[in-house]
N, C-alpha and C. Protein backbone atom coordinates (compact mmCIF):
# COMPACT_ATOMS: atom_id res chain seq x y z
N UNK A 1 0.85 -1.19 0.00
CA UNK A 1 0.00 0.00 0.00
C UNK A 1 0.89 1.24 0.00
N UNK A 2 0.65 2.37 -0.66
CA UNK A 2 1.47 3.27 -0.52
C UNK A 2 1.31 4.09 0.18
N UNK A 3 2.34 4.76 0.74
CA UNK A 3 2.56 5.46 1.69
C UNK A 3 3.15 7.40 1.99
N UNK A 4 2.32 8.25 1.99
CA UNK A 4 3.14 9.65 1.53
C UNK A 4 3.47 9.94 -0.14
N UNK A 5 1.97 8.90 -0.52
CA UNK A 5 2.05 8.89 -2.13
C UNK A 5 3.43 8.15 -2.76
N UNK A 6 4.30 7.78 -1.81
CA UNK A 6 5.19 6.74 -2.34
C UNK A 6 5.08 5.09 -2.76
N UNK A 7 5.20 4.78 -3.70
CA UNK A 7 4.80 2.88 -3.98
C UNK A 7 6.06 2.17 -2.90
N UNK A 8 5.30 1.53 -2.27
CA UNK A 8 5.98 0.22 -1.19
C UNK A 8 7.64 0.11 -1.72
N UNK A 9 7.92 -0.34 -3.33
CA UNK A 9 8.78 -0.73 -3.18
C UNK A 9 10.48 0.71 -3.38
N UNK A 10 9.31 1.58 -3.51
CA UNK A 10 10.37 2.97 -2.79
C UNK A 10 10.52 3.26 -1.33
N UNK A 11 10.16 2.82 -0.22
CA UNK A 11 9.89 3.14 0.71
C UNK A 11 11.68 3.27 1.35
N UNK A 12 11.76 4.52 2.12
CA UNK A 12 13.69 4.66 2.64
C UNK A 12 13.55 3.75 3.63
N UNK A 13 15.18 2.86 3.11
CA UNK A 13 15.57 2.05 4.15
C UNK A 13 17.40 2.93 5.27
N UNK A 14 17.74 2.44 6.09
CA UNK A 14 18.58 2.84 6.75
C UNK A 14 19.22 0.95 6.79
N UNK A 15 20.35 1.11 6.25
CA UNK A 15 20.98 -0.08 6.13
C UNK A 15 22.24 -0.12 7.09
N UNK A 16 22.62 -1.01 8.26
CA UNK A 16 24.09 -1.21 8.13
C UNK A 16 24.61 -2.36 8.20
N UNK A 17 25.88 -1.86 8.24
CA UNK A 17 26.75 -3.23 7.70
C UNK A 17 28.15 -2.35 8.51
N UNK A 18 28.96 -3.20 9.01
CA UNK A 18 30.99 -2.71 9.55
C UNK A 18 31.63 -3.44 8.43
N UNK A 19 32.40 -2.76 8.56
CA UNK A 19 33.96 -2.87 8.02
C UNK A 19 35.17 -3.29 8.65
N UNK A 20 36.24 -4.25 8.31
CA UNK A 20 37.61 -4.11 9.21
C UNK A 20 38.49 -2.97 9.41
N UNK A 21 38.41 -2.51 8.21
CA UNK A 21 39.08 -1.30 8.42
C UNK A 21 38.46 -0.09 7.60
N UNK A 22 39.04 1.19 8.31
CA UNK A 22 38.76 2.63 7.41
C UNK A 22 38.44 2.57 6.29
N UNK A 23 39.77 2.04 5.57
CA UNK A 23 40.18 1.84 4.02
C UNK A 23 38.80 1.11 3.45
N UNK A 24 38.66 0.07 4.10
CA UNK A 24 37.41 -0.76 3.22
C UNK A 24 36.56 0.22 3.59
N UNK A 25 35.72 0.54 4.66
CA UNK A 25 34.99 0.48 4.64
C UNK A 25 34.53 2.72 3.57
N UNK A 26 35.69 3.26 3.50
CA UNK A 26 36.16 4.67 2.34
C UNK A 26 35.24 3.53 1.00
N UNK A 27 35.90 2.51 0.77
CA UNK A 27 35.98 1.96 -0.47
C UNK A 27 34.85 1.53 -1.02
N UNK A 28 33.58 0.96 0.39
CA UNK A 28 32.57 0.12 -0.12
C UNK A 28 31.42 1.58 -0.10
N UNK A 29 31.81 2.32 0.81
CA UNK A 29 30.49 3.46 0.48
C UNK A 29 30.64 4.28 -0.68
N UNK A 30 31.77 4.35 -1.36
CA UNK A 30 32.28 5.19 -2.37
C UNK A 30 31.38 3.99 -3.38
N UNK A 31 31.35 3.03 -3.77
CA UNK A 31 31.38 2.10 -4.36
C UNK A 31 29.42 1.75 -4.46
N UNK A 32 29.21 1.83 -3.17
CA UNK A 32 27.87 1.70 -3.40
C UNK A 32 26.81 3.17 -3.92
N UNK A 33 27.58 4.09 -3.67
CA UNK A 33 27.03 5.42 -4.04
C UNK A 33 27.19 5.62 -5.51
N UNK A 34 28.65 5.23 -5.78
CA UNK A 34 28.76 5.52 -7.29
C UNK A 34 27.66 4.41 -8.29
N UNK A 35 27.29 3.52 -7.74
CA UNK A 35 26.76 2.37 -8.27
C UNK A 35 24.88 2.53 -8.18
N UNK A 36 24.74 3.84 -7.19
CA UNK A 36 23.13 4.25 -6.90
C UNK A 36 22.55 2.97 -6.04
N UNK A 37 22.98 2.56 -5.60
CA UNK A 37 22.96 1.57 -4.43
C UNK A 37 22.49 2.24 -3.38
N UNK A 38 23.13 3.62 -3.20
CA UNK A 38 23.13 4.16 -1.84
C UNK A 38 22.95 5.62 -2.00
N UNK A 39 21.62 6.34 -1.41
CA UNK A 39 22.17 7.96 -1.82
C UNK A 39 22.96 8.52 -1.23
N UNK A 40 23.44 8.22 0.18
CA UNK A 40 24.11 8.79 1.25
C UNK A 40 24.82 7.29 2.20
N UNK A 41 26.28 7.60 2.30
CA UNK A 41 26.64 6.54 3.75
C UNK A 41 27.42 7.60 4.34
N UNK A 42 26.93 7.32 5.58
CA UNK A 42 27.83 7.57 6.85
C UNK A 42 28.83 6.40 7.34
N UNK A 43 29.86 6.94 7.72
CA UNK A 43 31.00 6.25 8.04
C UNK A 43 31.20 6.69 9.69
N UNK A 44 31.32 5.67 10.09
CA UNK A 44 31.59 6.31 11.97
C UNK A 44 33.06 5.36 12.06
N UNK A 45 33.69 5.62 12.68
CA UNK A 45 35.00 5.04 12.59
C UNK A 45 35.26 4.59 14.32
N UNK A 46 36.06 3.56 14.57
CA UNK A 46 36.30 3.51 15.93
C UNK A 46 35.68 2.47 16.75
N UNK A 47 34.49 2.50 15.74
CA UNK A 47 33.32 1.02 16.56
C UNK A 47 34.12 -0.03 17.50
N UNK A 48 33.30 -0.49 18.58
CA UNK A 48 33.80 -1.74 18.78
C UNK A 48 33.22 -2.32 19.23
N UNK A 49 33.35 -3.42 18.60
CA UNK A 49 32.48 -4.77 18.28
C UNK A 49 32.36 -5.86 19.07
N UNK A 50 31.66 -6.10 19.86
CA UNK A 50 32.29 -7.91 20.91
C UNK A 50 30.62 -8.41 20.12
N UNK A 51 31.37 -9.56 19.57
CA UNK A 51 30.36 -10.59 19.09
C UNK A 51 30.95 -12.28 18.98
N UNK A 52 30.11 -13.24 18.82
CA UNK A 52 30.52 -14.66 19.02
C UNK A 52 30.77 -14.98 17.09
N UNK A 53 31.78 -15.12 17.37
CA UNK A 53 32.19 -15.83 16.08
C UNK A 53 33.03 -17.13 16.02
N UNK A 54 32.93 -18.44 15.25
CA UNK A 54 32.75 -19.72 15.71
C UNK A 54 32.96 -20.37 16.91
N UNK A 55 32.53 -19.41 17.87
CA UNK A 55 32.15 -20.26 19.33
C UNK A 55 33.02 -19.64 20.06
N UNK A 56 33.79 -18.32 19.95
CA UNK A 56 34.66 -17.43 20.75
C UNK A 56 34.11 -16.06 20.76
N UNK A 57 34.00 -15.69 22.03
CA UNK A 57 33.86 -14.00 21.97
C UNK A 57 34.82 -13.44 21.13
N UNK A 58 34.59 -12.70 19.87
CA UNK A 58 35.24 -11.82 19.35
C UNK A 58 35.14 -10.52 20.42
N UNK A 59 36.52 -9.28 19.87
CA UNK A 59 36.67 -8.07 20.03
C UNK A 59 37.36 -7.37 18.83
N UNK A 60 36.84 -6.45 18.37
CA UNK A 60 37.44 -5.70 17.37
C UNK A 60 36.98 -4.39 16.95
N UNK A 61 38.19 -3.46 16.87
CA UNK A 61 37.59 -2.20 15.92
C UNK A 61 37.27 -2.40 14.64
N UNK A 62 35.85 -1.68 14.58
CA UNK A 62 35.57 -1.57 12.89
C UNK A 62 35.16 -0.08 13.09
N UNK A 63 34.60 -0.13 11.04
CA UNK A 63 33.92 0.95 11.16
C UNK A 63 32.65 0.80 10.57
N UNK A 64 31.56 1.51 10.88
CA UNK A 64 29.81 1.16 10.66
C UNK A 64 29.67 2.57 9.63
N UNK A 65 29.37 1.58 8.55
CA UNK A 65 28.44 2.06 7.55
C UNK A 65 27.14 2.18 7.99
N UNK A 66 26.25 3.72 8.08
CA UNK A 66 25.08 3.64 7.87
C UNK A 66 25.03 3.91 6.56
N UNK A 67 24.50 3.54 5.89
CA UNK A 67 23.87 3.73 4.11
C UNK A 67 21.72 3.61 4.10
N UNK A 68 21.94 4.59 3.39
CA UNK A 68 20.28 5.32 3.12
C UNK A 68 20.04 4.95 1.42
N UNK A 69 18.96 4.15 1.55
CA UNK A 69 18.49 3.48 0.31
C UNK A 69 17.21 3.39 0.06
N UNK A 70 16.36 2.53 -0.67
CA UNK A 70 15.08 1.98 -0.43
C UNK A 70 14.97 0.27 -0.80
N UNK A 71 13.62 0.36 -0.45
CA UNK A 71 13.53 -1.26 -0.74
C UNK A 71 13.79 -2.33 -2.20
N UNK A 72 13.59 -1.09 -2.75
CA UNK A 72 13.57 -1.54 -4.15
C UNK A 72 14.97 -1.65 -4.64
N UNK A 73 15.98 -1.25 -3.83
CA UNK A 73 17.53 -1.04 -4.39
C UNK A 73 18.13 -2.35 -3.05
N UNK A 74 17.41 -2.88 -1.95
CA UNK A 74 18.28 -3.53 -1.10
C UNK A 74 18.55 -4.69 -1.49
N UNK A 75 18.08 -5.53 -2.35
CA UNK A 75 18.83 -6.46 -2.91
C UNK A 75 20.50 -6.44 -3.63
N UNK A 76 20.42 -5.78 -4.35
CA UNK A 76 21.59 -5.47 -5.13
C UNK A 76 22.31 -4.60 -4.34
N UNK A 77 22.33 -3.97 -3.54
CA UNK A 77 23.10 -3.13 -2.50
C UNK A 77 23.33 -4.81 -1.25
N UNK A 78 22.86 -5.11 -1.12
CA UNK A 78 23.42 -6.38 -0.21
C UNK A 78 23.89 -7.27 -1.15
N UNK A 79 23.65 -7.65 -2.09
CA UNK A 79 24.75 -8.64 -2.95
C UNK A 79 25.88 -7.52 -3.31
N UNK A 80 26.06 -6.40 -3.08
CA UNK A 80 27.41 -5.35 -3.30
C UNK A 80 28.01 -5.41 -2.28
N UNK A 81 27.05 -5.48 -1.07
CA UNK A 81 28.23 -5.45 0.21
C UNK A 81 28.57 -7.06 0.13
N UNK A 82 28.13 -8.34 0.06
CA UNK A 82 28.66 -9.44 0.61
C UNK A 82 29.96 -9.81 -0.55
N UNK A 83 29.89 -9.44 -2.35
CA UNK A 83 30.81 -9.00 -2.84
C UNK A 83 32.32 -8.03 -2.50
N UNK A 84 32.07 -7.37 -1.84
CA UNK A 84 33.18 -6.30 -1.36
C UNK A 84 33.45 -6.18 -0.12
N UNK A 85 32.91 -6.74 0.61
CA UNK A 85 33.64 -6.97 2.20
C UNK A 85 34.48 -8.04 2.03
N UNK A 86 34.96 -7.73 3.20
CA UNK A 86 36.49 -8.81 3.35
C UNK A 86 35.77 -9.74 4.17
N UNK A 87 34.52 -9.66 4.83
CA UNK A 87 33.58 -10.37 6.22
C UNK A 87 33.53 -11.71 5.55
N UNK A 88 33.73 -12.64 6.05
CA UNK A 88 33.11 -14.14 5.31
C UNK A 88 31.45 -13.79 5.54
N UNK A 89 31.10 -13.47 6.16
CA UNK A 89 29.48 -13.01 7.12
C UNK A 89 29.47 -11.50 7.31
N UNK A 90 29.23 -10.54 5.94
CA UNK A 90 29.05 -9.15 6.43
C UNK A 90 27.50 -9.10 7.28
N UNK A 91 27.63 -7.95 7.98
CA UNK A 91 26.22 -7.28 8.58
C UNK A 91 25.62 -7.12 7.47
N UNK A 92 24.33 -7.20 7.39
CA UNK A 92 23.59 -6.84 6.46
C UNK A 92 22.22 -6.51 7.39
N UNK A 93 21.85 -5.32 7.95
CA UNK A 93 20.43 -5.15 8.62
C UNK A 93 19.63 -4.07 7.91
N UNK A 94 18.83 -4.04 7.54
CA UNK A 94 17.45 -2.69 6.92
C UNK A 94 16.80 -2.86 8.05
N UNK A 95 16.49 -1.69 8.36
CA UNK A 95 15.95 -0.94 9.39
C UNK A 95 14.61 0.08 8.18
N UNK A 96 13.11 0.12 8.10
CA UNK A 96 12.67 0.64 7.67
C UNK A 96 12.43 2.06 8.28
N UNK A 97 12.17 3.41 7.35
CA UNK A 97 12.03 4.60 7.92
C UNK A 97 10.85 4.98 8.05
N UNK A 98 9.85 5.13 9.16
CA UNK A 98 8.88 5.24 9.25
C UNK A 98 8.33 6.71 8.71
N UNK A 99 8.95 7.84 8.84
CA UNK A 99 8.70 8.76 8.50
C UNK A 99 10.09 9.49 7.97
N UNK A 100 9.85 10.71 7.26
CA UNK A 100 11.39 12.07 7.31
C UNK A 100 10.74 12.76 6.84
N UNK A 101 11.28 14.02 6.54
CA UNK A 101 11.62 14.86 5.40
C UNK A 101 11.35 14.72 4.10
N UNK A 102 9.78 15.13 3.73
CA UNK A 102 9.97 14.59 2.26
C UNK A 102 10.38 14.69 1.25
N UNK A 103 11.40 16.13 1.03
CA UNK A 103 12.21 16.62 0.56
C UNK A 103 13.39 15.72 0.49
N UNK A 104 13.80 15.38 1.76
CA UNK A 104 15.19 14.50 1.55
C UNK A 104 14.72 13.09 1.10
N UNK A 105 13.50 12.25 1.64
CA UNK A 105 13.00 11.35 1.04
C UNK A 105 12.55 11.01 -0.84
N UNK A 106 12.71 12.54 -0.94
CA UNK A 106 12.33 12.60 -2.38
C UNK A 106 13.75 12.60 -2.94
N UNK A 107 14.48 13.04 -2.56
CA UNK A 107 16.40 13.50 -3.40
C UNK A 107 17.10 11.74 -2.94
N UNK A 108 16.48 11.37 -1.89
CA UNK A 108 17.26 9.62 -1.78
C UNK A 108 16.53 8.89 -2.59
N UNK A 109 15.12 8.69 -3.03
CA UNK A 109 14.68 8.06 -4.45
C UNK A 109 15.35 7.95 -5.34
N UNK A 110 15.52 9.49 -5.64
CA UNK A 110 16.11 10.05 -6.81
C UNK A 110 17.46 9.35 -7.23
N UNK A 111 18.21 9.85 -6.29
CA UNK A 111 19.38 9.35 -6.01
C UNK A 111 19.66 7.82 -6.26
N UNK A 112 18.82 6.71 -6.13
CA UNK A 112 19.14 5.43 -6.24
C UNK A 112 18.25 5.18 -7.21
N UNK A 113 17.88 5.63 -8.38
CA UNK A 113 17.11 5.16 -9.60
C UNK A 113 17.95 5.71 -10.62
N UNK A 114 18.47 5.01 -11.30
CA UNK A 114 19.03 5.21 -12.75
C UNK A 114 18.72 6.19 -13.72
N UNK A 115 19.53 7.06 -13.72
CA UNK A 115 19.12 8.40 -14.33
C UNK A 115 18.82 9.22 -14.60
N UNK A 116 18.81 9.41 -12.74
CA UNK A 116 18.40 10.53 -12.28
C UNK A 116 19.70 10.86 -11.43
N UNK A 117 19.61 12.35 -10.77
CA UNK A 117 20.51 13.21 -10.33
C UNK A 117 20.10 12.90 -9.29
């Protein structure tokens, strides 16, 4: 059903996913933006991470990509991140946006549809 006159499968998602390092993670938002994957990522640097990975508490700095998309682009934006991470198991979470700005909601459409500015 649509929503703010938007069709379902435009609806903004808030995606993240970490990185091992800076460098990757410069590389995969550059990469998903140039590709309209993504209209916007934030990069936070410094993260740290304690999670169970094959049966040991991990610890590690990363850095967390937030990336701003929609539904209709999160397929191919998650087969881009599990392509370009170094993660054997990247993060991959969508978080739907219940509301924003429909101005900025309208320029992140834009932004991830082919042939548009």
């Amino acid at each position: 059903m649509p929503r703010n006159g938007r069709s379902v499968s435009s609806r903004a998602l808030v995606v993240l996913t970490t990185c091992a390092t800076p460098d990757e993670a410069k590389r995969l938002a550059a990469a998903l933006v140039e590709r309209r994957l993504a209209a916007c990522v934030n990069t936070l640097g410094g993260v740290s991470s304690t999670y169970r990975w094959q049966g040991a508490v991990q610890q590690e700095q990363e850095s967390l990509l937030v990336i701003k998309t929609t539904e209709e682009r999160f397929a191919a934006l998650e087969q881009a991140i599990r392509e370009l991470s170094s993660y054997e198991l990247p993060e991959v979470l969508a978080i739907p946006v219940q509301t924003g700005s429909a101005r900025y909601l309208d320029w992140l459409s834009a932004a991830v549809t082919d042939g548009e500015e």
